[in-house]
N, C-alpha and C. Protein backbone atom coordinates (compact mmCIF):
# COMPACT_ATOMS: atom_id res chain seq x y z
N UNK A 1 0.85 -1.18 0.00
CA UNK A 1 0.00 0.00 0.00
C UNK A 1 0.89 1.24 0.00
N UNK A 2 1.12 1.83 -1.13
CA UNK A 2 1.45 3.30 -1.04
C UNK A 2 1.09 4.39 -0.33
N UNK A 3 1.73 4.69 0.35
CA UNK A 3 1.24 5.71 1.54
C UNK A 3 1.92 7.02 0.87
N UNK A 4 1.04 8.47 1.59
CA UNK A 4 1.45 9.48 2.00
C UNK A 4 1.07 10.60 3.27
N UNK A 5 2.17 10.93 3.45
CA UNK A 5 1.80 11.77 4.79
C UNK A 5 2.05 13.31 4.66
N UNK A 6 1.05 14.05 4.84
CA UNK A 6 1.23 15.21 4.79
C UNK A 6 1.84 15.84 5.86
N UNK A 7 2.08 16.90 5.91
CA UNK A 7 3.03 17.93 6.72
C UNK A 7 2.42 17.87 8.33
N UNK A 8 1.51 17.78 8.54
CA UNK A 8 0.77 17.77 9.91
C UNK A 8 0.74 16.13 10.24
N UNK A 9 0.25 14.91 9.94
CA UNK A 9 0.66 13.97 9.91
C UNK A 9 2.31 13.70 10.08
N UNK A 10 3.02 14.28 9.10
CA UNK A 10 4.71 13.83 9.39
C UNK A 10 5.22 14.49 10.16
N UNK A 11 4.55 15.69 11.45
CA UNK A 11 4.87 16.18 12.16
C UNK A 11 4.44 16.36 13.32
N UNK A 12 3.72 15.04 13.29
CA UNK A 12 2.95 14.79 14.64
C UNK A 12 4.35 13.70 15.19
N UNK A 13 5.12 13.47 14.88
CA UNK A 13 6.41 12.55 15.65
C UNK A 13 6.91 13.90 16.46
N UNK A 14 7.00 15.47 16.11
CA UNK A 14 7.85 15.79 16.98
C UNK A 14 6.62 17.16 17.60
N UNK A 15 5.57 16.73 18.00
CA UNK A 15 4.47 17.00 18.97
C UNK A 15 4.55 17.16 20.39
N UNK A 16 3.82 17.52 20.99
CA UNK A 16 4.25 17.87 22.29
C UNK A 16 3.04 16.18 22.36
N UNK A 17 3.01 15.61 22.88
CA UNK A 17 2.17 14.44 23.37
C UNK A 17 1.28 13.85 24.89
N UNK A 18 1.09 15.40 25.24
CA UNK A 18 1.06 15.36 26.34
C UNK A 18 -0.76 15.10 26.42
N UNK A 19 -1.41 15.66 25.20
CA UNK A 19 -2.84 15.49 24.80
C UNK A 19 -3.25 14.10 24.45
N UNK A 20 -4.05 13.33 25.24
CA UNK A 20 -4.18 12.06 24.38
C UNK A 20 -4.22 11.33 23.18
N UNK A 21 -5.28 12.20 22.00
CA UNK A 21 -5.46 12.17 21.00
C UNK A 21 -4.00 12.74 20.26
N UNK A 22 -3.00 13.55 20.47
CA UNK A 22 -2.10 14.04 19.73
C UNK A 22 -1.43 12.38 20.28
N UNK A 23 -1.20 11.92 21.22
CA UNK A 23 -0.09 10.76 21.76
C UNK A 23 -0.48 9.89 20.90
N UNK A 24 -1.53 9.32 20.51
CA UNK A 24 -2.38 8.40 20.01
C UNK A 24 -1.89 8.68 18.59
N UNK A 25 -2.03 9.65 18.13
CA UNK A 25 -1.74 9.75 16.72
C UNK A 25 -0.20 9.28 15.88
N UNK A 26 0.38 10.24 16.91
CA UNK A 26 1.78 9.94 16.89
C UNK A 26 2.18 8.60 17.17
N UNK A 27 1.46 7.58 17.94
CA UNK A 27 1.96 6.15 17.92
C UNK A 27 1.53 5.52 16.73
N UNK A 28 0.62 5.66 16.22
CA UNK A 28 0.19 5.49 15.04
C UNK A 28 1.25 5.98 13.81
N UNK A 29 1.37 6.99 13.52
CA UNK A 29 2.72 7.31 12.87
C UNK A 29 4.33 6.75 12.90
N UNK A 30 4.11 6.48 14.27
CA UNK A 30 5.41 5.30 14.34
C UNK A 30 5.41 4.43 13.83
N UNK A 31 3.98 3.59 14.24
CA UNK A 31 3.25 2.30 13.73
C UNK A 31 4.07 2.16 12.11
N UNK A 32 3.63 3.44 11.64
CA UNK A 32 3.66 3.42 10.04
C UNK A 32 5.12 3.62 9.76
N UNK A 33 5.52 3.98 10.19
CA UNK A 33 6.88 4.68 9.55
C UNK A 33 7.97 3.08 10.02
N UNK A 34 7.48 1.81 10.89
CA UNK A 34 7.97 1.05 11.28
C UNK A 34 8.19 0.52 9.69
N UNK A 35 6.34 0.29 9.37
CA UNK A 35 6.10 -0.12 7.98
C UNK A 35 6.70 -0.04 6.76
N UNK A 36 6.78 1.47 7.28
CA UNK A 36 8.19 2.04 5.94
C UNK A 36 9.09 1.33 6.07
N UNK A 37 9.45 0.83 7.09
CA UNK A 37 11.15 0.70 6.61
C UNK A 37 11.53 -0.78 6.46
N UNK A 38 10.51 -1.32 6.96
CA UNK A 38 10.41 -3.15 6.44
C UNK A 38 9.92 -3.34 5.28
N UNK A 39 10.09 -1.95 4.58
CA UNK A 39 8.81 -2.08 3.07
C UNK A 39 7.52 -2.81 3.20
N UNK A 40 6.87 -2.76 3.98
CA UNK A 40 5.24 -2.98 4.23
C UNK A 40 5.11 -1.26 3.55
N UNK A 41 5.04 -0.40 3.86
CA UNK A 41 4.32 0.89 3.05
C UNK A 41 5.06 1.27 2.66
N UNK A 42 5.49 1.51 1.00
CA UNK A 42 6.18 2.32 0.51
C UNK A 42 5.82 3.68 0.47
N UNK A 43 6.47 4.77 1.00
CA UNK A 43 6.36 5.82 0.96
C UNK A 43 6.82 7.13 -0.02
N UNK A 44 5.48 7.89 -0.21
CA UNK A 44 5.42 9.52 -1.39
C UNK A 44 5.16 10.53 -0.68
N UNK A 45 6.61 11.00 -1.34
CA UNK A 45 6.61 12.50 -0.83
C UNK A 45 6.10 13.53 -2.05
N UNK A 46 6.27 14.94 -1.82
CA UNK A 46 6.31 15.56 -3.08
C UNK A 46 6.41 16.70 -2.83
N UNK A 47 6.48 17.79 -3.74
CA UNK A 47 7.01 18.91 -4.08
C UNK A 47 6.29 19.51 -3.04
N UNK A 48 5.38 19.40 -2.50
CA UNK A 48 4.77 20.70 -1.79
C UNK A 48 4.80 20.03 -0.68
N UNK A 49 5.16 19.33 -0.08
CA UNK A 49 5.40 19.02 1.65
C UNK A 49 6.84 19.23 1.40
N UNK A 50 7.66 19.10 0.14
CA UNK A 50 9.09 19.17 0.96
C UNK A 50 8.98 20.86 0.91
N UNK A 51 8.72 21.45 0.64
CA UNK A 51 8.36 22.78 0.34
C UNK A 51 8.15 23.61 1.96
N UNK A 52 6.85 22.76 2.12
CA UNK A 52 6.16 23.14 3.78
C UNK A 52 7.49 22.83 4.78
N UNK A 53 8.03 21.50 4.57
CA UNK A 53 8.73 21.41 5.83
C UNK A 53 10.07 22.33 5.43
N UNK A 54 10.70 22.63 4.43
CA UNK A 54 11.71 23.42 4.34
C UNK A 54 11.23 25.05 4.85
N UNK A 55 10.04 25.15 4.96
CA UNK A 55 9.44 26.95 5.60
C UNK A 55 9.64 26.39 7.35
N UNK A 56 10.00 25.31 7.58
CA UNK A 56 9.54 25.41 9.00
C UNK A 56 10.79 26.23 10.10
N UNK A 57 10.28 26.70 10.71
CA UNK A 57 11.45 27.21 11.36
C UNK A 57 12.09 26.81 12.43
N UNK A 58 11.63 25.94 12.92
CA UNK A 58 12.53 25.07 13.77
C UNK A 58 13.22 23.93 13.32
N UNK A 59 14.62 23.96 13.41
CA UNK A 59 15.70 23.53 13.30
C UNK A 59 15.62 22.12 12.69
N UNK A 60 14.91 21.68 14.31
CA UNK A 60 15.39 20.48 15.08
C UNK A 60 13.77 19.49 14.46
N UNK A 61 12.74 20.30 14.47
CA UNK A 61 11.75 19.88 13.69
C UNK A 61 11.93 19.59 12.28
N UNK A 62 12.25 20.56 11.55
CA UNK A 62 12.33 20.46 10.14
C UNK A 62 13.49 19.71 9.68
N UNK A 63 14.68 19.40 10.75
CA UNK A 63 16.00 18.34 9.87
C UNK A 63 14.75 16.52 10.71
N UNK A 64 13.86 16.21 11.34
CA UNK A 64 13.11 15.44 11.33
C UNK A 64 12.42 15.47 10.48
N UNK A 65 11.85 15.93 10.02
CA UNK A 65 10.67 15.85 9.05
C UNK A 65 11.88 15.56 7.73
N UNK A 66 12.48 16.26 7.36
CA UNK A 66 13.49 15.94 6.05
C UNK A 66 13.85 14.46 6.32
N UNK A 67 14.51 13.99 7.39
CA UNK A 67 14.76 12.70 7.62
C UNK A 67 13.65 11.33 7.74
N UNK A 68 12.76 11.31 8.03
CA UNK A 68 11.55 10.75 7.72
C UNK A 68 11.15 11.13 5.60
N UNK A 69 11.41 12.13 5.25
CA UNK A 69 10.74 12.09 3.97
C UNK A 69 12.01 11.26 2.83
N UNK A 70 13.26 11.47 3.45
CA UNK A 70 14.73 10.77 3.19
C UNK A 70 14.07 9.28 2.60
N UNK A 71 12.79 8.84 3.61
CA UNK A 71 12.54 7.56 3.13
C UNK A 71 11.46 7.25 2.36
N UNK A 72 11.09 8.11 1.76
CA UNK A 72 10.01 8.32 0.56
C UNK A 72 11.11 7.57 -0.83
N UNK A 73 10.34 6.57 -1.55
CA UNK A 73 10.79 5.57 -2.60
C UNK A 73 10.60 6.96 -3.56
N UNK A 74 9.68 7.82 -3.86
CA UNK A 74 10.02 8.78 -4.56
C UNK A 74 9.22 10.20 -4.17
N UNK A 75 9.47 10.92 -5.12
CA UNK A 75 8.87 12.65 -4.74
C UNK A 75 7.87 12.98 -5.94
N UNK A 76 6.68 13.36 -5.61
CA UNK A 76 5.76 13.63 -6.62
C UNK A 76 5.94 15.10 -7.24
N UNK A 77 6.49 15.19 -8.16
CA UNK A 77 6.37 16.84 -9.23
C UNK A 77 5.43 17.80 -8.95
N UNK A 78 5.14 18.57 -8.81
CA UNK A 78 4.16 19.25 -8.92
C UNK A 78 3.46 19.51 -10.34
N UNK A 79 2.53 18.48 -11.27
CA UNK A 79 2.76 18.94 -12.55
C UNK A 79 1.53 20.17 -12.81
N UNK A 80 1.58 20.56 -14.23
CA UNK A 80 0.56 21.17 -14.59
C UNK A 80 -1.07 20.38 -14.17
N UNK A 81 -1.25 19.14 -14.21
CA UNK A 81 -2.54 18.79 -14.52
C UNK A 81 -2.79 18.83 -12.61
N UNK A 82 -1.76 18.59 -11.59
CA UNK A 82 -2.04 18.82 -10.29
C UNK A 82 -1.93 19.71 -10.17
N UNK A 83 -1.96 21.23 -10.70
CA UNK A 83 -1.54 22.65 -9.96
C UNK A 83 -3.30 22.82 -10.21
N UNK A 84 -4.01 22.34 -11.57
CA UNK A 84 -5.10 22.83 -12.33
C UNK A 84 -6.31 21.95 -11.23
N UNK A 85 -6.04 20.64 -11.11
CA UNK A 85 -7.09 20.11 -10.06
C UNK A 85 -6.89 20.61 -8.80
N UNK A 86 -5.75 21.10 -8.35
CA UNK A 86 -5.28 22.07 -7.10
C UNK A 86 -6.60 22.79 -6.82
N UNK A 87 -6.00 23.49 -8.13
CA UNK A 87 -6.76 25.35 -8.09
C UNK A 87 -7.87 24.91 -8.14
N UNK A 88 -8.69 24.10 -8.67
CA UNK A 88 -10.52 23.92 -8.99
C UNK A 88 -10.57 23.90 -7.65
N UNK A 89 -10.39 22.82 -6.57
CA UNK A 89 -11.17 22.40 -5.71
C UNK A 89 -10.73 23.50 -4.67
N UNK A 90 -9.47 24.35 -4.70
CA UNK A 90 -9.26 24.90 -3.71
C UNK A 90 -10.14 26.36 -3.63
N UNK A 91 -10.93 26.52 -5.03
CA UNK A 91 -12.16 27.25 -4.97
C UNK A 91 -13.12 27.28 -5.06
N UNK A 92 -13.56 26.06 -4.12
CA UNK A 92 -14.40 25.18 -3.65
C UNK A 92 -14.53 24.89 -2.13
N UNK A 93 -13.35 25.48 -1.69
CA UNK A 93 -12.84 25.67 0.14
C UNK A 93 -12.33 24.96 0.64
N UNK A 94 -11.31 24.08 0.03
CA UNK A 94 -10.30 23.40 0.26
C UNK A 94 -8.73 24.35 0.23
N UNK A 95 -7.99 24.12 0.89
CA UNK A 95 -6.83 25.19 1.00
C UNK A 95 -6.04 24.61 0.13
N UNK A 96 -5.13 25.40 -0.92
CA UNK A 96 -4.72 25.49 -1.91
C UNK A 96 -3.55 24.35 -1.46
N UNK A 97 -2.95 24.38 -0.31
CA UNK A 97 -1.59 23.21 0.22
C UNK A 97 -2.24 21.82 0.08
N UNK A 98 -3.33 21.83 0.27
CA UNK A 98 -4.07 20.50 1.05
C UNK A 98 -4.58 20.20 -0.08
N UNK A 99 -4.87 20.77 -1.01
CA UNK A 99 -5.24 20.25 -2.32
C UNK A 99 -3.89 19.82 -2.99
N UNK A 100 -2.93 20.57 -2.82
CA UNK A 100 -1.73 19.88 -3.81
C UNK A 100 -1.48 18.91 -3.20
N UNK A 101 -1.42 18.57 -1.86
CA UNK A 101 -1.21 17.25 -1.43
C UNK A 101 -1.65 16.28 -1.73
N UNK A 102 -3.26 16.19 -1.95
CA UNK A 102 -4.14 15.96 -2.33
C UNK A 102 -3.92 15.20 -3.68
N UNK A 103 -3.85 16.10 -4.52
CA UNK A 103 -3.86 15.68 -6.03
C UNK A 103 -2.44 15.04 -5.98
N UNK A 104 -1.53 15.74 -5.46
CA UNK A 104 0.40 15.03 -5.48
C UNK A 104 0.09 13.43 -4.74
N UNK A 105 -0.62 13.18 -4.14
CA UNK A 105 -0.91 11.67 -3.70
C UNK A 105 -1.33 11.33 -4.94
N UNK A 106 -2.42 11.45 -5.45
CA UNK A 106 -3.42 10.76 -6.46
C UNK A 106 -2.54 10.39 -7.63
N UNK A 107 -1.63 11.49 -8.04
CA UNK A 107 -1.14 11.10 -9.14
C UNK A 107 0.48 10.04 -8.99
N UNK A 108 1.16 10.31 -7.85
CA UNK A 108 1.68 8.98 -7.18
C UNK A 108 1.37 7.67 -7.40
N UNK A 109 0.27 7.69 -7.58
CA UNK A 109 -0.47 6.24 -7.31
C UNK A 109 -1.20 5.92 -6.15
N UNK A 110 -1.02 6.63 -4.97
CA UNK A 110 -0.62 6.30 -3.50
C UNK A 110 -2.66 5.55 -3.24
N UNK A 111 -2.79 5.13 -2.31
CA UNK A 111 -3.72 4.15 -2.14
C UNK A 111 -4.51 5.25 -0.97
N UNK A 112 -3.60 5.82 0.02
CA UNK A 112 -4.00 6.57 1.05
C UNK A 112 -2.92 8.21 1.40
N UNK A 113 -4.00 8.99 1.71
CA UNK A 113 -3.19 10.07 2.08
C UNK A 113 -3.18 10.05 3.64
N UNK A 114 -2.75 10.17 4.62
CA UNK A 114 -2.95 10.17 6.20
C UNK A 114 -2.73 11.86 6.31
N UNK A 115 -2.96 12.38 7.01
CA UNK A 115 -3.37 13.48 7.48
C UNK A 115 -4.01 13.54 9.14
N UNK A 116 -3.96 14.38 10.15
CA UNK A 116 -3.80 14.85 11.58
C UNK A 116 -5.13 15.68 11.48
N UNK A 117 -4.93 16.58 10.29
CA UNK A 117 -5.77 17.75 9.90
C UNK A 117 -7.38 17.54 9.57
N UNK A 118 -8.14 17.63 10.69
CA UNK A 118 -9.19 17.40 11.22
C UNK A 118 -10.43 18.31 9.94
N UNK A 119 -9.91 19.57 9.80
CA UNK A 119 -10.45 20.49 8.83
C UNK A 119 -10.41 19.79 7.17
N UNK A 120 -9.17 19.40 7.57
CA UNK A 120 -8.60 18.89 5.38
C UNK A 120 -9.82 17.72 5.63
N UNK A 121 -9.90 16.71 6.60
CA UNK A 121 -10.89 15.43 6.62
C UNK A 121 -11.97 15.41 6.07
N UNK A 122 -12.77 16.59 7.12
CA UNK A 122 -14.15 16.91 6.74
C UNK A 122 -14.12 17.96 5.27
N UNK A 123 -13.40 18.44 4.39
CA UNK A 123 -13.59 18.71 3.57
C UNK A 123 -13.17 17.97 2.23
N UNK A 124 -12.31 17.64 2.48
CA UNK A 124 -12.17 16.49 1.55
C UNK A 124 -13.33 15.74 1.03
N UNK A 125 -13.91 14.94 2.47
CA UNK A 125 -14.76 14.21 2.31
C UNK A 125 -16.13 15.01 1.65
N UNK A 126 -16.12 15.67 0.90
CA UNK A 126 -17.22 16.52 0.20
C UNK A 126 -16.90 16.29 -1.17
N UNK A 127 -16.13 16.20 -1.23
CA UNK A 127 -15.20 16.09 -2.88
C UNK A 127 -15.59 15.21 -3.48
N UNK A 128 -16.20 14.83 -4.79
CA UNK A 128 -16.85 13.73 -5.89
C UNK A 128 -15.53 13.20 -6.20
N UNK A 129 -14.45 14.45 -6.74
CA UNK A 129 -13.65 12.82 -7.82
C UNK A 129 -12.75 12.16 -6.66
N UNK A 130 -12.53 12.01 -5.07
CA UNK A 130 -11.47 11.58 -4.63
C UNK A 130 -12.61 10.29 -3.92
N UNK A 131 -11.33 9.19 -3.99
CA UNK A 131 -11.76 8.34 -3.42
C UNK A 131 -12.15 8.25 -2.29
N UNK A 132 -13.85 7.42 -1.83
CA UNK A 132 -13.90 7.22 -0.23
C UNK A 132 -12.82 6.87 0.55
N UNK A 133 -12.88 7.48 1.40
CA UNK A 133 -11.82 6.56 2.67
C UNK A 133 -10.35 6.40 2.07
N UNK A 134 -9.95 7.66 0.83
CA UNK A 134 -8.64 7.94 0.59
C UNK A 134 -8.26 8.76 1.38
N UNK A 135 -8.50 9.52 1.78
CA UNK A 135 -8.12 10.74 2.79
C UNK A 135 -8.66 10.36 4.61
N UNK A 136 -7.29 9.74 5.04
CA UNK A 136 -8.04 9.47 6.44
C UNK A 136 -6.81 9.37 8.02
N UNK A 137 -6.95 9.40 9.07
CA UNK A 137 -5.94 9.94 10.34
C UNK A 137 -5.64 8.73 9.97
N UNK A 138 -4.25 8.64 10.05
CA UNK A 138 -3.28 7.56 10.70
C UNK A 138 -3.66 6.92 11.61
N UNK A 139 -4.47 7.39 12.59
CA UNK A 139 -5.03 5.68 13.74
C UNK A 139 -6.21 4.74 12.55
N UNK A 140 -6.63 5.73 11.61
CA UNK A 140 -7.54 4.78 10.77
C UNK A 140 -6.95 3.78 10.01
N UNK A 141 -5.68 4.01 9.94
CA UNK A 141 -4.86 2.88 8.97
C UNK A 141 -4.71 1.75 9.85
């Protein structure tokens, strides 16, 4: 199963975990990233999360997040036909990041996007062309 993890998802490992639901998530993310590396989930990155985590400004966060995406089998382009399904749905009230993620999974191949982002969930799930139960938290995997 081709996985991807967006920026809030791949940055729930360096979370404060002191909230149940954030602890919970983050074990779940371990869960997965175990997966990664026994090749049970091959992992996709792409142009616009390495993007997000290179804006981050902490150090010590963002050389984690680079090191976790280190193990992405490859990086999705940003092409023309994902900037154009981007832009439709993101004026539709989907945020323009969360749509490139979005579409940068789909055209991957990837089977599932995981996501933290409680807001991207419930809007997503409004969306006709994306698959049911493609867009879903890491404890759902």
């Amino acid at each position: 199963m081709r996985i991807y993890l967006d920026n809030c998802a791949l940055g729930r490992l360096s979370d404060d975990t002191t909230q149940e639901l954030v602890r919970i998530e983050a074990q779940a993310v371990e869960h997965i990233f175990a997966g990664v590396d026994v090749g049970m989930y091959p992992l996709v990155a792409s142009e616009i999360l390495l993007a997000e985590v290179l804006r981050n400004l902490n150090a010590g966060r963002r050389a984690k997040a680079l090191f976790l995406i280190g193990k992405a089998s490859g990086v999705q382009s940003l092409t023309p036909a994902i900037m154009r399904s981007a832009e439709r749905v993101a004026q539709r009230g989907l945020g323009l990041a969360d749509a490139l993620h979005l579409y940068s999974a789909l055209a991957a191949g990837c089977e599932v996007l995981l996501t933290t982002d409680s807001r991207f969930l419930r809007q997503v799930a409004r969306l006709t062309d994306v698959p049911p139960e493609f867009v879903r938290n890491p404890v759902d995997l």
